[in-house]
Each structure stands twice: as C-alpha cells, then as structure tokens.
PDB file of N, CA and C in Angstrom:
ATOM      1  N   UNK A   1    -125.103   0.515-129.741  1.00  0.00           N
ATOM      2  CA  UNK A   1    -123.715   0.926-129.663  1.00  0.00           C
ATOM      3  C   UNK A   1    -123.272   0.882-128.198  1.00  0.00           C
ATOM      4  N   UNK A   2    -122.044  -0.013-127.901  1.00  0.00           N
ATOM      5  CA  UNK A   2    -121.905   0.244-126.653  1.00  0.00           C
ATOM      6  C   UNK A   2    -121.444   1.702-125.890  1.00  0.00           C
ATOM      7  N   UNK A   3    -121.475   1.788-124.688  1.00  0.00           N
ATOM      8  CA  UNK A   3    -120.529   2.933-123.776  1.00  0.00           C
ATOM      9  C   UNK A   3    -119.086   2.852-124.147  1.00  0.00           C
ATOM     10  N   UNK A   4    -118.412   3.854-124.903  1.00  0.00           N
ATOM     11  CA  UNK A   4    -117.138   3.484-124.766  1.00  0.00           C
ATOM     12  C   UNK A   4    -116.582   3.778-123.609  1.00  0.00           C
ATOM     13  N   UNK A   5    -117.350   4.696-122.775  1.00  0.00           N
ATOM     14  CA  UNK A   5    -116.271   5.291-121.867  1.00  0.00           C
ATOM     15  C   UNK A   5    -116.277   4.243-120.345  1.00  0.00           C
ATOM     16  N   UNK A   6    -116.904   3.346-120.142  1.00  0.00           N
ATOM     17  CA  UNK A   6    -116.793   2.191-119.444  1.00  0.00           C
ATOM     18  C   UNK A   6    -115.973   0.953-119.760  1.00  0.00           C
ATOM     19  N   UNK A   7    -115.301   0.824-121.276  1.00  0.00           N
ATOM     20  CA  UNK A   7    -114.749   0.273-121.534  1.00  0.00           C
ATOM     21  C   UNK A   7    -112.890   0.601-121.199  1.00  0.00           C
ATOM     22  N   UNK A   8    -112.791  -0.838-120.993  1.00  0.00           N
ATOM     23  CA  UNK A   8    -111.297  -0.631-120.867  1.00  0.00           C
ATOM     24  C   UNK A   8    -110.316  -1.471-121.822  1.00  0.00           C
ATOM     25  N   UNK A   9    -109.808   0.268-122.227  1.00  0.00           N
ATOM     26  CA  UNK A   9    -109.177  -0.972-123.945  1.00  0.00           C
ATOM     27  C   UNK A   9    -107.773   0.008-123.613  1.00  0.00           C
ATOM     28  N   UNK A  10    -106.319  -1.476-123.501  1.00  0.00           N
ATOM     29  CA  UNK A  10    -104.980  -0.579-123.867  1.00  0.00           C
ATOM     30  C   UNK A  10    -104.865  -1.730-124.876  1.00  0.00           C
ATOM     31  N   UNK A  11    -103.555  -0.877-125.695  1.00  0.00           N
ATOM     32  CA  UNK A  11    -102.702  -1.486-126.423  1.00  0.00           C
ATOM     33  C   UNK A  11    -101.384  -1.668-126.431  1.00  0.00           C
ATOM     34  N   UNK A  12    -100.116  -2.350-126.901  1.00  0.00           N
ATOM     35  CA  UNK A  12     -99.269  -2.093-127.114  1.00  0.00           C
ATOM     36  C   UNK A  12     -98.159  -2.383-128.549  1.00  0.00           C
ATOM     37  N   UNK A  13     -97.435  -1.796-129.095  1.00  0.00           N
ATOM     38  CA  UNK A  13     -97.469  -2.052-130.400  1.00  0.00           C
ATOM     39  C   UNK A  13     -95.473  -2.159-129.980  1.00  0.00           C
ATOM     40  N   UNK A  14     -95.198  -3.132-130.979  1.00  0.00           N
ATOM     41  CA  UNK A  14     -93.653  -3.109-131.065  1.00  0.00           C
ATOM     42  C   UNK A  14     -93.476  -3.006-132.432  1.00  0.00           C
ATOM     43  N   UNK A  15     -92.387  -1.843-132.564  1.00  0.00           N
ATOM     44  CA  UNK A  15     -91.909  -1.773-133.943  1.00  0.00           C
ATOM     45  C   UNK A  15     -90.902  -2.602-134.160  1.00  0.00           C
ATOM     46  N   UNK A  16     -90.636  -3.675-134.894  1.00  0.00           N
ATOM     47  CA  UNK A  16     -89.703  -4.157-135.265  1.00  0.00           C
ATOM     48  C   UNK A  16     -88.505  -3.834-136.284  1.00  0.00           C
ATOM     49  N   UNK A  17     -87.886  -4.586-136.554  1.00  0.00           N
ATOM     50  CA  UNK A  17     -87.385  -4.648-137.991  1.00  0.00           C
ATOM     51  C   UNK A  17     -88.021  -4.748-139.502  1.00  0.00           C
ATOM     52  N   UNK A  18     -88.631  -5.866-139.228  1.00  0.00           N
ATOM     53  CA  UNK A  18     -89.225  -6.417-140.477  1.00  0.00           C
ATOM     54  C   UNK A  18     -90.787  -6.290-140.198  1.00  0.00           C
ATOM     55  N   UNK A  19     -91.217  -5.929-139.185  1.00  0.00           N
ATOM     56  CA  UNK A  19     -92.874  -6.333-138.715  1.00  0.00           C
ATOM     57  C   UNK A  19     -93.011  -5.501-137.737  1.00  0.00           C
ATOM     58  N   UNK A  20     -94.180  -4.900-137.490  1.00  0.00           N
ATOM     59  CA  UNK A  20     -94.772  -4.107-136.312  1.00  0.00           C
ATOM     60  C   UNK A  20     -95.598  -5.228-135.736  1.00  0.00           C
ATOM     61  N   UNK A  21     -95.606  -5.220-134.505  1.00  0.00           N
ATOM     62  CA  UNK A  21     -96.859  -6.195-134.057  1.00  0.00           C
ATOM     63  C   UNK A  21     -97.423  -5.573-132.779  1.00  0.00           C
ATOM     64  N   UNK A  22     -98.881  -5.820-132.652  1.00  0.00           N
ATOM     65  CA  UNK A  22     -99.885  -5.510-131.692  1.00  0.00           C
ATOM     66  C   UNK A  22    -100.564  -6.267-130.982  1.00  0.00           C
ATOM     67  N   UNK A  23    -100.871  -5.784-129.995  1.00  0.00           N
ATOM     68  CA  UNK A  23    -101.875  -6.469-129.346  1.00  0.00           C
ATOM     69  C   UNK A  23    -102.516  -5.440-128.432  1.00  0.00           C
ATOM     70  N   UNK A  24    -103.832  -5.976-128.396  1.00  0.00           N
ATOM     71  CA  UNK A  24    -104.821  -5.233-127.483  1.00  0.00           C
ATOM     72  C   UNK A  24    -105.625  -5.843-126.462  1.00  0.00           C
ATOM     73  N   UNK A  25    -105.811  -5.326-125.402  1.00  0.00           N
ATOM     74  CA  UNK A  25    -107.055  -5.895-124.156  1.00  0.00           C
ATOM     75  C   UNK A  25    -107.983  -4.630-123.839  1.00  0.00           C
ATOM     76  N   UNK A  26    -109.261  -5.475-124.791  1.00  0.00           N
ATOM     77  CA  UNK A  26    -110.280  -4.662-125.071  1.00  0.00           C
ATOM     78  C   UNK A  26    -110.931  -5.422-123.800  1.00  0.00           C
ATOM     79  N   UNK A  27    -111.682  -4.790-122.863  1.00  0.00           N
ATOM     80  CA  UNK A  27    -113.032  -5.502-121.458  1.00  0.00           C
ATOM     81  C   UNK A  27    -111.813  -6.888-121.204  1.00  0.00           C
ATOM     82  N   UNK A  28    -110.975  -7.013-121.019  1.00  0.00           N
ATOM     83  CA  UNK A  28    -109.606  -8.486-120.778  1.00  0.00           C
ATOM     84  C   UNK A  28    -109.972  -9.123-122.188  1.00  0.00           C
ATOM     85  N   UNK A  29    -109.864  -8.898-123.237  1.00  0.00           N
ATOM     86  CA  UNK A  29    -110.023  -9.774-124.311  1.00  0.00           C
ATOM     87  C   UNK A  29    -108.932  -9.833-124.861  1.00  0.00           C
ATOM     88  N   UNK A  30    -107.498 -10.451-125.249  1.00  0.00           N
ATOM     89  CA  UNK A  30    -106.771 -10.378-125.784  1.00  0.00           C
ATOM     90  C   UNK A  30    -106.387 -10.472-127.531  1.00  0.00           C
ATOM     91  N   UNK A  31    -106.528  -9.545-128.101  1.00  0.00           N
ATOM     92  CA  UNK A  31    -106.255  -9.669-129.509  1.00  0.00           C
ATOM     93  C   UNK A  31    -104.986  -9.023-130.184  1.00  0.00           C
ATOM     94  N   UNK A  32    -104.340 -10.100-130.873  1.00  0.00           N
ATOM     95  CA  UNK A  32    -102.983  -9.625-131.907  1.00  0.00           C
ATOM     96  C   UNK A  32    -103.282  -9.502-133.303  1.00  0.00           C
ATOM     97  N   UNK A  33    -102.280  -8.672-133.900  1.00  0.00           N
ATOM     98  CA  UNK A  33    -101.836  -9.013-135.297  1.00  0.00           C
ATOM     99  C   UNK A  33    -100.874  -8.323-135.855  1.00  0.00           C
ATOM    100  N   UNK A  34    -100.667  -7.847-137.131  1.00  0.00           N
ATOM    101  CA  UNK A  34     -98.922  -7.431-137.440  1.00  0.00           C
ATOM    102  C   UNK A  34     -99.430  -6.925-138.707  1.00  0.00           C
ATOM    103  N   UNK A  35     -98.296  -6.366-139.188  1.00  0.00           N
ATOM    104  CA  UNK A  35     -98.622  -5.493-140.156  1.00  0.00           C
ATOM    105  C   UNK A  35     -96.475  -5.333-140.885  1.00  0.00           C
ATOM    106  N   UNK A  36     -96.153  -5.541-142.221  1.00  0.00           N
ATOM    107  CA  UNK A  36     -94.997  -5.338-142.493  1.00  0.00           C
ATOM    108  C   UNK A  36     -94.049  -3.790-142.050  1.00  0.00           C
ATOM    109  N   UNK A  37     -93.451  -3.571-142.084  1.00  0.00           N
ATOM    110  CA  UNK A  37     -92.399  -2.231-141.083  1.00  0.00           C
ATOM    111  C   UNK A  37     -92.624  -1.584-142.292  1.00  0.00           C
ATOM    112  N   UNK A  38     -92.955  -0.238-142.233  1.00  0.00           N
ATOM    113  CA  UNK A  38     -93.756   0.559-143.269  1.00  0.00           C
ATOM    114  C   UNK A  38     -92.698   1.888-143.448  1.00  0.00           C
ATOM    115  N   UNK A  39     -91.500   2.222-142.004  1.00  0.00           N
ATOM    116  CA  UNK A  39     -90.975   3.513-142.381  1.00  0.00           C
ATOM    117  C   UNK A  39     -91.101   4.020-140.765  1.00  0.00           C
ATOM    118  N   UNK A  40     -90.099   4.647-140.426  1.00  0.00           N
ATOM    119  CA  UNK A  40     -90.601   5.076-138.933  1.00  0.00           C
ATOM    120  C   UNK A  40     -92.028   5.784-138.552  1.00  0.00           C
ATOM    121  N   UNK A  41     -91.966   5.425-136.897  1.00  0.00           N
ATOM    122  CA  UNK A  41     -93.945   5.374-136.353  1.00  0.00           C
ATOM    123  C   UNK A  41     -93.844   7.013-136.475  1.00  0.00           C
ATOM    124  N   UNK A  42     -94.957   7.138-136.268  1.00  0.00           N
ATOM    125  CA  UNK A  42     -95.152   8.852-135.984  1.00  0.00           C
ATOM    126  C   UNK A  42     -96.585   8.555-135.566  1.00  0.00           C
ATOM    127  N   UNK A  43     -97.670   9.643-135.144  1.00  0.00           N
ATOM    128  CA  UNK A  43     -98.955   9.696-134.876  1.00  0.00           C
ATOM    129  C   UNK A  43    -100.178   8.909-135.845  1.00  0.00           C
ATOM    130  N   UNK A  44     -99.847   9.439-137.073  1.00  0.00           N
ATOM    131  CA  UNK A  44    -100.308   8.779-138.307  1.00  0.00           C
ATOM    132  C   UNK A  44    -100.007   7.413-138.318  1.00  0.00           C
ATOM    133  N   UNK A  45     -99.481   6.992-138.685  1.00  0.00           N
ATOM    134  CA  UNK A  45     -99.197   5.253-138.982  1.00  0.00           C
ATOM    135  C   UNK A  45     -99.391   4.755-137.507  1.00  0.00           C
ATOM    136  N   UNK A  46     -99.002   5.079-136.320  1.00  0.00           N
ATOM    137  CA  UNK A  46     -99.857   4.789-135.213  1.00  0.00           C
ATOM    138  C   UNK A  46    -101.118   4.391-135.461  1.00  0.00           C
ATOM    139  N   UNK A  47    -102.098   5.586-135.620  1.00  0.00           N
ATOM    140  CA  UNK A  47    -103.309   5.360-135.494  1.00  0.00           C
ATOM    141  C   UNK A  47    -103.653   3.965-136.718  1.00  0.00           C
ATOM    142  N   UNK A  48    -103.256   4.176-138.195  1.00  0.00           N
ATOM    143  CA  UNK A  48    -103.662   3.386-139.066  1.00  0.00           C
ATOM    144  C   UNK A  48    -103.085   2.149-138.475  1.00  0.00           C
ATOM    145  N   UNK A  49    -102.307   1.589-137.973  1.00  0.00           N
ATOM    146  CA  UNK A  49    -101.739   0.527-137.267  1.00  0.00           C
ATOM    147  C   UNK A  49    -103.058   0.084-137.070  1.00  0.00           C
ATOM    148  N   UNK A  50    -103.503   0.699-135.633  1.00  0.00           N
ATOM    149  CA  UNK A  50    -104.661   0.279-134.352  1.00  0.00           C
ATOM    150  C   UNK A  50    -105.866   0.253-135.366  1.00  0.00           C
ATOM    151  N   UNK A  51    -106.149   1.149-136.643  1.00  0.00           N
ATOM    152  CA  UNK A  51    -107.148   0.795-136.711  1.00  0.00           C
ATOM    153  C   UNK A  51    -107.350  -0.792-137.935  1.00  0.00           C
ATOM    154  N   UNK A  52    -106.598  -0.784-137.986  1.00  0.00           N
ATOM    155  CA  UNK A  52    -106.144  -1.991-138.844  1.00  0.00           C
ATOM    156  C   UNK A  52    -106.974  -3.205-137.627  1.00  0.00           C
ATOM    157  N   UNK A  53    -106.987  -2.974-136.353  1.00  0.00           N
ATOM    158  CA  UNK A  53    -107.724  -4.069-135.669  1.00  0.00           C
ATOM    159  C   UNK A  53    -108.961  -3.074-135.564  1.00  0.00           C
ATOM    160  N   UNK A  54    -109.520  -1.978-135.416  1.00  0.00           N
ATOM    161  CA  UNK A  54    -110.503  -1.753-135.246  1.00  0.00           C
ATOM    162  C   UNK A  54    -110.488  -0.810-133.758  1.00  0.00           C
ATOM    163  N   UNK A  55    -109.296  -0.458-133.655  1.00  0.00           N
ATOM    164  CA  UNK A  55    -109.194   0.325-132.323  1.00  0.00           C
ATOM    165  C   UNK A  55    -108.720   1.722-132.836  1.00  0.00           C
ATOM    166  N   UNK A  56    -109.267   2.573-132.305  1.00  0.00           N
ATOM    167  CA  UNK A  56    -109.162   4.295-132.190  1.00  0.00           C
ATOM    168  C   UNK A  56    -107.545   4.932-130.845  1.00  0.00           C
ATOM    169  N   UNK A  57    -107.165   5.280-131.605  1.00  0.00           N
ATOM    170  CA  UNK A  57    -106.086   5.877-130.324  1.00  0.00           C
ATOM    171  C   UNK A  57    -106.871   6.732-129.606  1.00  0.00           C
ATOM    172  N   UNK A  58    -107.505   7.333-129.636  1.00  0.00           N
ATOM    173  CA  UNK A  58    -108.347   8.364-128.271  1.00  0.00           C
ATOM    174  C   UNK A  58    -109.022   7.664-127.656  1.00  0.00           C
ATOM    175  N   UNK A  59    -109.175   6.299-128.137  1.00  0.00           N
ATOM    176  CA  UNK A  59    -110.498   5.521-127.069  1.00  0.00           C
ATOM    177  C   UNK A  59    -109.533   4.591-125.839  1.00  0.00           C
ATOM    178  N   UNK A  60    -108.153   4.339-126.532  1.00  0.00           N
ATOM    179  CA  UNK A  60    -107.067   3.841-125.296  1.00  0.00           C
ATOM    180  C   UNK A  60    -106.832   4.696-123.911  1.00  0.00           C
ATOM    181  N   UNK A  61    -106.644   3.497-122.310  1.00  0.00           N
ATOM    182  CA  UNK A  61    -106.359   4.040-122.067  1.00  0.00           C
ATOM    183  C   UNK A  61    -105.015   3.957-121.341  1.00  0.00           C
ATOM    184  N   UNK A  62    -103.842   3.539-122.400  1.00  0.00           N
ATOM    185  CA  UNK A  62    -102.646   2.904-121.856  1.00  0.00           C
ATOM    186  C   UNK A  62    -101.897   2.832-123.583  1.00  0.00           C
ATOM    187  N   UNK A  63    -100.860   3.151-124.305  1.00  0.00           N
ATOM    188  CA  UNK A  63    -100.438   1.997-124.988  1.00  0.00           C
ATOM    189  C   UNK A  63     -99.068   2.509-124.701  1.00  0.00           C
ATOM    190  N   UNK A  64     -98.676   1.200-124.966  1.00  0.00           N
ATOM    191  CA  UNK A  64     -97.200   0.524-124.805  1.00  0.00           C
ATOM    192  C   UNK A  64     -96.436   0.806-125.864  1.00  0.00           C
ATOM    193  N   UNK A  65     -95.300   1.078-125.962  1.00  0.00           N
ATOM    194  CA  UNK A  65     -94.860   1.094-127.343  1.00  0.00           C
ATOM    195  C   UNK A  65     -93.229   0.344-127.115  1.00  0.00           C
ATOM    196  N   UNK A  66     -92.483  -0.344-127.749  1.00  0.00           N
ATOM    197  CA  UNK A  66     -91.164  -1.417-127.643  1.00  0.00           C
ATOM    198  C   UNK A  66     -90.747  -1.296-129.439  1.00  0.00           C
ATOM    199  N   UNK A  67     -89.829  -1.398-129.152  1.00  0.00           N
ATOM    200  CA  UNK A  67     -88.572  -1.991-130.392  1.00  0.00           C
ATOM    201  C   UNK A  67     -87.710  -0.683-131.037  1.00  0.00           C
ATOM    202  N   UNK A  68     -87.225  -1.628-131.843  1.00  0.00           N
ATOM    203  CA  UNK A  68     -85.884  -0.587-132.519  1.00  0.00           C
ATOM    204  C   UNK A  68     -86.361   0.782-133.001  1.00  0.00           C
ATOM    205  N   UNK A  69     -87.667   1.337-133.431  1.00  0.00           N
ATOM    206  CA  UNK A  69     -87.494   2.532-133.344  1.00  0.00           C
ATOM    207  C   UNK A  69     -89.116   3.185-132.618  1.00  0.00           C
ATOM    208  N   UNK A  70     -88.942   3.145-131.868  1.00  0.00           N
ATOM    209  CA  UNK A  70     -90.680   3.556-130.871  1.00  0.00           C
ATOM    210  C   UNK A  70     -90.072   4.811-130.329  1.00  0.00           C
ATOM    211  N   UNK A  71     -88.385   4.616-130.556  1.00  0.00           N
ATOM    212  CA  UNK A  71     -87.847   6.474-129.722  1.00  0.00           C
ATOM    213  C   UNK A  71     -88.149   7.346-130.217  1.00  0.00           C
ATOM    214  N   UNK A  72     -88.658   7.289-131.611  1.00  0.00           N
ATOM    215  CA  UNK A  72     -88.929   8.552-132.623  1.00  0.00           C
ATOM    216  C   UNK A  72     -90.406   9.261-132.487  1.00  0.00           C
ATOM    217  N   UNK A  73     -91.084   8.246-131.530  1.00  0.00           N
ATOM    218  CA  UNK A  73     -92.687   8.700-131.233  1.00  0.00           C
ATOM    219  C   UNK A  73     -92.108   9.779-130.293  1.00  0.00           C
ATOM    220  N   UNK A  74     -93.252  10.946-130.441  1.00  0.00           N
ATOM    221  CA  UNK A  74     -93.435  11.419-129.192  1.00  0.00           C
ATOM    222  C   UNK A  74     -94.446  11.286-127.776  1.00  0.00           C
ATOM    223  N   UNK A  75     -93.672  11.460-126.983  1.00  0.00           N
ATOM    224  CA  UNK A  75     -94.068  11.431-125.848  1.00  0.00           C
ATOM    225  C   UNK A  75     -95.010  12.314-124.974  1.00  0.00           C
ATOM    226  N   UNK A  76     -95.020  13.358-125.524  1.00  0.00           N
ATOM    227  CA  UNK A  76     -95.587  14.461-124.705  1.00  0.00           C
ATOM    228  C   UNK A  76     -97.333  14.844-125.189  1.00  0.00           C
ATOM    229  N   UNK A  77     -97.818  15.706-124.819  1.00  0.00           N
ATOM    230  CA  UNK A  77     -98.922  16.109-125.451  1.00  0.00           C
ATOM    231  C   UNK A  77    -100.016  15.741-124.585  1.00  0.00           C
ATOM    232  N   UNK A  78    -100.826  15.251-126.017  1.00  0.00           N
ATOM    233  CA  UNK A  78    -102.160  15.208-126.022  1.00  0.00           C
ATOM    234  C   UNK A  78    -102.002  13.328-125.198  1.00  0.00           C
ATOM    235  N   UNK A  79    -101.266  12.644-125.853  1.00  0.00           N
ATOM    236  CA  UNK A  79    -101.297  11.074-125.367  1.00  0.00           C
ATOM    237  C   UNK A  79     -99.939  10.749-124.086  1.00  0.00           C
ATOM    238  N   UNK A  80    -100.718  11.246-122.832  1.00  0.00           N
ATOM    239  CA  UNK A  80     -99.587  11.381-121.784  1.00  0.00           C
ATOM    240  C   UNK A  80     -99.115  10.056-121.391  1.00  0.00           C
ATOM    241  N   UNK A  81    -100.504   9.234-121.724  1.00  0.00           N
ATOM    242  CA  UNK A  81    -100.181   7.564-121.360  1.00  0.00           C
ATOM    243  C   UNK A  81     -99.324   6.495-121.966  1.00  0.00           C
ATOM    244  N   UNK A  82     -98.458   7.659-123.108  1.00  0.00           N
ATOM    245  CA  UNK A  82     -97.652   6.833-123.774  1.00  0.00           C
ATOM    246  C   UNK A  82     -96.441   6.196-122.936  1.00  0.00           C
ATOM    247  N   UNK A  83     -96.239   4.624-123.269  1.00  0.00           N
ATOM    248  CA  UNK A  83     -95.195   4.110-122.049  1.00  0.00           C
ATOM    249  C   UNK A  83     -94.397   3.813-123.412  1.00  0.00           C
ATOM    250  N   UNK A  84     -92.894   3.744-122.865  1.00  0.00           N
ATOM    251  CA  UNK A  84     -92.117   2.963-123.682  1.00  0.00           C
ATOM    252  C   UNK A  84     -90.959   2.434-122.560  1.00  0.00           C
TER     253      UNK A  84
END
C-alpha cells in the first residue's frame, strides 16, 4: 500500500448543466471523467463524484470547484482548500 501522505493528489470538479466533469493530478498524473448532473453538489455527491475515479476527499490537497451551481457548496469548515 502506498504512503498516502507523500502523495500529491488535487482535484477539480465543474458542475455543469447537463454533466459534472473532473479531473485529477494524482503524483502529476492527469485523469478525467464525468458523470450526468444528478441535483445540486453538497458534501455527499461530492465525495461519490471523486470516488467514482477512485479518489477520497480527505486524501486531496486542493479541489477546485467551477460552474453554474458550485455556489451552493460550502466553503468553510473542515475542507478550507476549497477554491471556487
């Protein structure tokens, strides 16, 4: 099992209209994919998003968030690194 905590993994996810889409740079590795617009983001569908590629939100250390509704996430808390 590797070290996670030497690893450097962000993400960033755009909510769209019709499609959410992601991408991640896991150690500089670039990986995408998408998923249909399910209902506004919240913490929950966040996480099931990321893990849909196999990424954990506590193991990020950056994500991005863009599109028509990413205003409804919150910002504060536990995930300070949230950018939008």
């Amino acid at each position: 099992m590797a070290d996670i905590s030497r690893r450097q993994i962000a993400a960033a996810i755009d909510f769209g209209i019709s499609n959410t889409d992601v991408v991640t740079r896991i150690d500089g590795k670039l990986t995408r994919w998408n998923k249909p617009y399910e209902g506004d983001p919240d913490e929950a569908s966040v996480r099931a998003i990321l893990a849909a590629g196999d990424v954990d939100l506590d193991d990020l250390a950056v994500l991005a968030v863009t599109g028509g509704r990413h205003r409804v996430l919150p910002t504060a808390g536990r995930h300070d690194s949230l950018e939008n």
